[in-house]
Protein backbone atom coordinates (compact mmCIF):
# COMPACT_ATOMS: atom_id res chain seq x y z
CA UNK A 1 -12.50 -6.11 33.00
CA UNK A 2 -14.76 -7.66 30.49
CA UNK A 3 -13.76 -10.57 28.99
CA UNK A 4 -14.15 -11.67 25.10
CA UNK A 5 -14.50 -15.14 24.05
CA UNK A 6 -14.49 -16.66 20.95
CA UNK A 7 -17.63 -19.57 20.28
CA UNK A 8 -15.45 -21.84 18.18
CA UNK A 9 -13.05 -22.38 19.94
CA UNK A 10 -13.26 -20.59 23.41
CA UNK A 11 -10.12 -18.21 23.05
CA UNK A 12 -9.95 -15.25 25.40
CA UNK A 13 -9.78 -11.58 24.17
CA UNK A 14 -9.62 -8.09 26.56
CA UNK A 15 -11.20 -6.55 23.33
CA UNK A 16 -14.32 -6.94 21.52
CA UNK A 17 -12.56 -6.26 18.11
CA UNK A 18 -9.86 -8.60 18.93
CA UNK A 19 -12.21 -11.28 19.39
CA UNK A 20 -14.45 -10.06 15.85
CA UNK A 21 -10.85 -10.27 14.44
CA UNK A 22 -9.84 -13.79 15.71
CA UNK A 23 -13.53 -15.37 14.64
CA UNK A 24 -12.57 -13.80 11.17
CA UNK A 25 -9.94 -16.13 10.78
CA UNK A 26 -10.79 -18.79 13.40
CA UNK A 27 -10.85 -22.68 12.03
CA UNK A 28 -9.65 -21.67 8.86
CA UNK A 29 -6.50 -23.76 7.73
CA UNK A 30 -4.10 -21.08 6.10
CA UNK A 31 -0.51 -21.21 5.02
CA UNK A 32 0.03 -17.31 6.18
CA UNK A 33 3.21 -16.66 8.73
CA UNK A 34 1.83 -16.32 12.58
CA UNK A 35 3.79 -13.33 14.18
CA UNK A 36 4.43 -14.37 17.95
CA UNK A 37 4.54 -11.49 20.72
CA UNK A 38 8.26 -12.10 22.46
CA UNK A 39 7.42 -11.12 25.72
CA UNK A 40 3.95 -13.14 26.18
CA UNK A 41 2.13 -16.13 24.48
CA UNK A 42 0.27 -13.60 21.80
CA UNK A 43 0.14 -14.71 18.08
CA UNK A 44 -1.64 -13.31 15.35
CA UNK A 45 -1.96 -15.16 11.81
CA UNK A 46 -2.93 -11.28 10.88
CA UNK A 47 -1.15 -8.76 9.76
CA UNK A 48 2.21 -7.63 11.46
CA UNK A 49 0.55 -4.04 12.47
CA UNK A 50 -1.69 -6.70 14.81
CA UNK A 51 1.40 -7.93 16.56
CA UNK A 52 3.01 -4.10 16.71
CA UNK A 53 -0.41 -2.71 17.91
CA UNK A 54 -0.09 -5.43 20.93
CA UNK A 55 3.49 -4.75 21.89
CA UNK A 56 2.67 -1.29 21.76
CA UNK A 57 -0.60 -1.82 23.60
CA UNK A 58 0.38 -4.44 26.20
CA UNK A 59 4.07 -3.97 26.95
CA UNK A 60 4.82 -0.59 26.09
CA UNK A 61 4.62 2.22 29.10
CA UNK A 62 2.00 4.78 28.25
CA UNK A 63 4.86 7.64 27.98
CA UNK A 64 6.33 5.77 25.06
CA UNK A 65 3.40 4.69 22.96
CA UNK A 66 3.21 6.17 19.69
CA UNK A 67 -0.02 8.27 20.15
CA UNK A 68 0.45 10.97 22.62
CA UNK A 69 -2.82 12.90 23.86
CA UNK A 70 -1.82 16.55 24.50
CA UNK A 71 -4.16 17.54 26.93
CA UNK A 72 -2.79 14.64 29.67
CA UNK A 73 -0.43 12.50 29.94
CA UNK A 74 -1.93 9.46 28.80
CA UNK A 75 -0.62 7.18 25.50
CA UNK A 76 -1.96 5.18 23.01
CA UNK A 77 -1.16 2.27 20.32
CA UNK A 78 -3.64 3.13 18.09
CA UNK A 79 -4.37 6.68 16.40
CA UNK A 80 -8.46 5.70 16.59
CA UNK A 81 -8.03 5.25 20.67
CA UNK A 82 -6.10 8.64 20.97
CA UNK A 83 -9.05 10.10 18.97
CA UNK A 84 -11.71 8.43 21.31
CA UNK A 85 -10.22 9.27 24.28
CA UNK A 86 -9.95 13.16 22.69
CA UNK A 87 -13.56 13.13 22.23
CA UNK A 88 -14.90 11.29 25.21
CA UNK A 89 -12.61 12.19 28.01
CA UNK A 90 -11.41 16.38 26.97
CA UNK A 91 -14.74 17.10 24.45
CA UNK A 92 -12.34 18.27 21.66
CA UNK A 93 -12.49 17.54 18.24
CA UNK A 94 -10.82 14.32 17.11
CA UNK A 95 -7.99 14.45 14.94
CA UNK A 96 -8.03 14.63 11.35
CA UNK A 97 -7.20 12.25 9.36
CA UNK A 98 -5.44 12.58 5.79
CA UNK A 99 -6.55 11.41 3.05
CA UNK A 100 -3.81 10.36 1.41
CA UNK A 101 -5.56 9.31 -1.75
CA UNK A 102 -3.04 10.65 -5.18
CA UNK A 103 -5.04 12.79 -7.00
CA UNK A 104 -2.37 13.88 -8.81
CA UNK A 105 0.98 12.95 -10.18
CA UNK A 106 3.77 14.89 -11.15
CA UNK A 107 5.82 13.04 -13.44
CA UNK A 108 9.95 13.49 -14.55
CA UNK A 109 11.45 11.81 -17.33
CA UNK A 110 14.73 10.15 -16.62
CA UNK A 111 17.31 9.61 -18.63
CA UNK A 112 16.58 5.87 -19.38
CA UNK A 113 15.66 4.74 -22.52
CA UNK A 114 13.16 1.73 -23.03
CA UNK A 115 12.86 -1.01 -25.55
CA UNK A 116 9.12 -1.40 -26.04
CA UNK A 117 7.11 0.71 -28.59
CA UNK A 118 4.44 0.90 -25.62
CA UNK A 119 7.00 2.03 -23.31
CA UNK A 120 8.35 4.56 -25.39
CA UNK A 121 4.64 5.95 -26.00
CA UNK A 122 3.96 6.53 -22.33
CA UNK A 123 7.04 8.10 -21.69
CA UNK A 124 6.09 10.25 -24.79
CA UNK A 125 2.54 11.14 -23.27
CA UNK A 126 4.29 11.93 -20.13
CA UNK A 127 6.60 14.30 -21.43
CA UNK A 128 3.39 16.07 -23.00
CA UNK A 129 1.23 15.92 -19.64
CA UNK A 130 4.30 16.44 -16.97
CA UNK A 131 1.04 16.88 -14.31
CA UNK A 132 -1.58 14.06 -14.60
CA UNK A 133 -4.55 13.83 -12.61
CA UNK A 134 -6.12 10.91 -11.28
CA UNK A 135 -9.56 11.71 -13.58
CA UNK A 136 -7.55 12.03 -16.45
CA UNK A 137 -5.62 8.42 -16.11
CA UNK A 138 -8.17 6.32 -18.03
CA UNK A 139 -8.42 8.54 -20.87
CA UNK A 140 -5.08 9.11 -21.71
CA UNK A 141 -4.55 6.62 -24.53
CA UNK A 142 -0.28 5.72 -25.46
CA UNK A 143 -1.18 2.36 -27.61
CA UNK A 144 -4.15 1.58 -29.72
CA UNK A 145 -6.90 1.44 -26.89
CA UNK A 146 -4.85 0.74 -23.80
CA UNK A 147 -5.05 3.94 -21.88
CA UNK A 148 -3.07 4.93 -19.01
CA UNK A 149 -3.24 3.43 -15.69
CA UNK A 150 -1.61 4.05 -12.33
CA UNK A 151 -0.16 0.79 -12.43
CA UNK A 152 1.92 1.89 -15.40
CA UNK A 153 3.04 4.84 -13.62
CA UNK A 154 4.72 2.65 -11.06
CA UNK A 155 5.66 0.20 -13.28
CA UNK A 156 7.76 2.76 -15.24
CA UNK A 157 8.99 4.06 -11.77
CA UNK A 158 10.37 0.75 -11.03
CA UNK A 159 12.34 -0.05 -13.98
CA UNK A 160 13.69 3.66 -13.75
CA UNK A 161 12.06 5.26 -17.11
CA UNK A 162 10.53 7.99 -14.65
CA UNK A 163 9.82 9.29 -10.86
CA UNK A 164 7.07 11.12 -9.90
CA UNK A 165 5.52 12.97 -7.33
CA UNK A 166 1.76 12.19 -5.98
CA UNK A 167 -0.04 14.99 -4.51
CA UNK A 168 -2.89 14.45 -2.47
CA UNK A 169 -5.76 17.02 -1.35
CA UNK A 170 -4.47 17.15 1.49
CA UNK A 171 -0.84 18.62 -0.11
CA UNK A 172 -2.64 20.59 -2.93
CA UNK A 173 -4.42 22.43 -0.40
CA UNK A 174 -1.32 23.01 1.92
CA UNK A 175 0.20 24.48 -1.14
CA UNK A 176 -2.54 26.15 -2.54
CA UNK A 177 -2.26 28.21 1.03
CA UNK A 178 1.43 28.82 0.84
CA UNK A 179 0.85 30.54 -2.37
CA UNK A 180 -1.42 32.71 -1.04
């Protein structure tokens, strides 16, 4: 097994990217929480996904990982791996991923009313465009020049004025075929 090892400060990875993603961070004084592995001396300063890709990756049994290949019986932590392994070891396509990018958002008015003049104009231009699109967000103007963003969308979603609905290609095209 090849071994990884950082040149600041001489840590010890299995993994080529666990070593790029160590040096990332490595000497840097930071405030962040470090997650700690509870069955070995792992910690990551990273994201929690690092720490759940390790359990998964280092004490989980291959049966029960979360990536399944369906050609053998092998397992992965990691949806990239399982598409590697696809590629390299069967010759099939990998897996596609979603894009899961809103393109569009279908809005409902609830029954809350707001306070603020600004408010009240979005909730106004939504009840006129029930179906916005993502191209269409910066040019719909609700007060003076401030035009509508997606951060007002969830912003109105959060204090309960609305709920909405994004679509994605991925969903548009799944319905577009269900129509059909």
């Amino acid at each position: 097994m090849t071994i990884y090892e950082c040149d600041k400060c001489e840590k010890k990875f299995t993994s080529n990217s666990g070593r790029w993603y160590h040096r990332k961070k490595c000497g840097k004084i930071t405030s962040c929480n470090t997650h700690k592995c509870t069955k070995c001396s792992y910690t990551t300063s990273g994201p929690k996904c690092t720490l759940k890709n390790h359990m998964n990756s280092k004490h989980t049994e291959e049966k029960d990982r979360p990536y399944q290949c369906r050609s053998c019986e092998r397992g992965f932590a990691q949806k990239s791996h399982l598409n590697k392994h696809i590629v390299k070891v069967h010759g099939l396509k990998a897996i596609k991923v979603c894009d899961r990018n809103i393109i569009e958002y279908h809005i409902k008015v609830l029954k809350l009313i707001p306070t603020s003049q600004k408010t009240k104009n979005r909730i106004k231009l939504y009840k006129q465009n029930p179906i916005i699109k993502k191209d269409m967000l910066n040019n719909l103007k609700f007060w003076f020049t401030k035009t509508l963003k997606a951060s007002h969308l969830h912003y109105d979603v959060k204090k309960g004025y609305i709920s909405f609905i994004g679509k994605t290609i991925d969903d548009l095209t799944i319905n577009n075929k269900n129509n059909n």
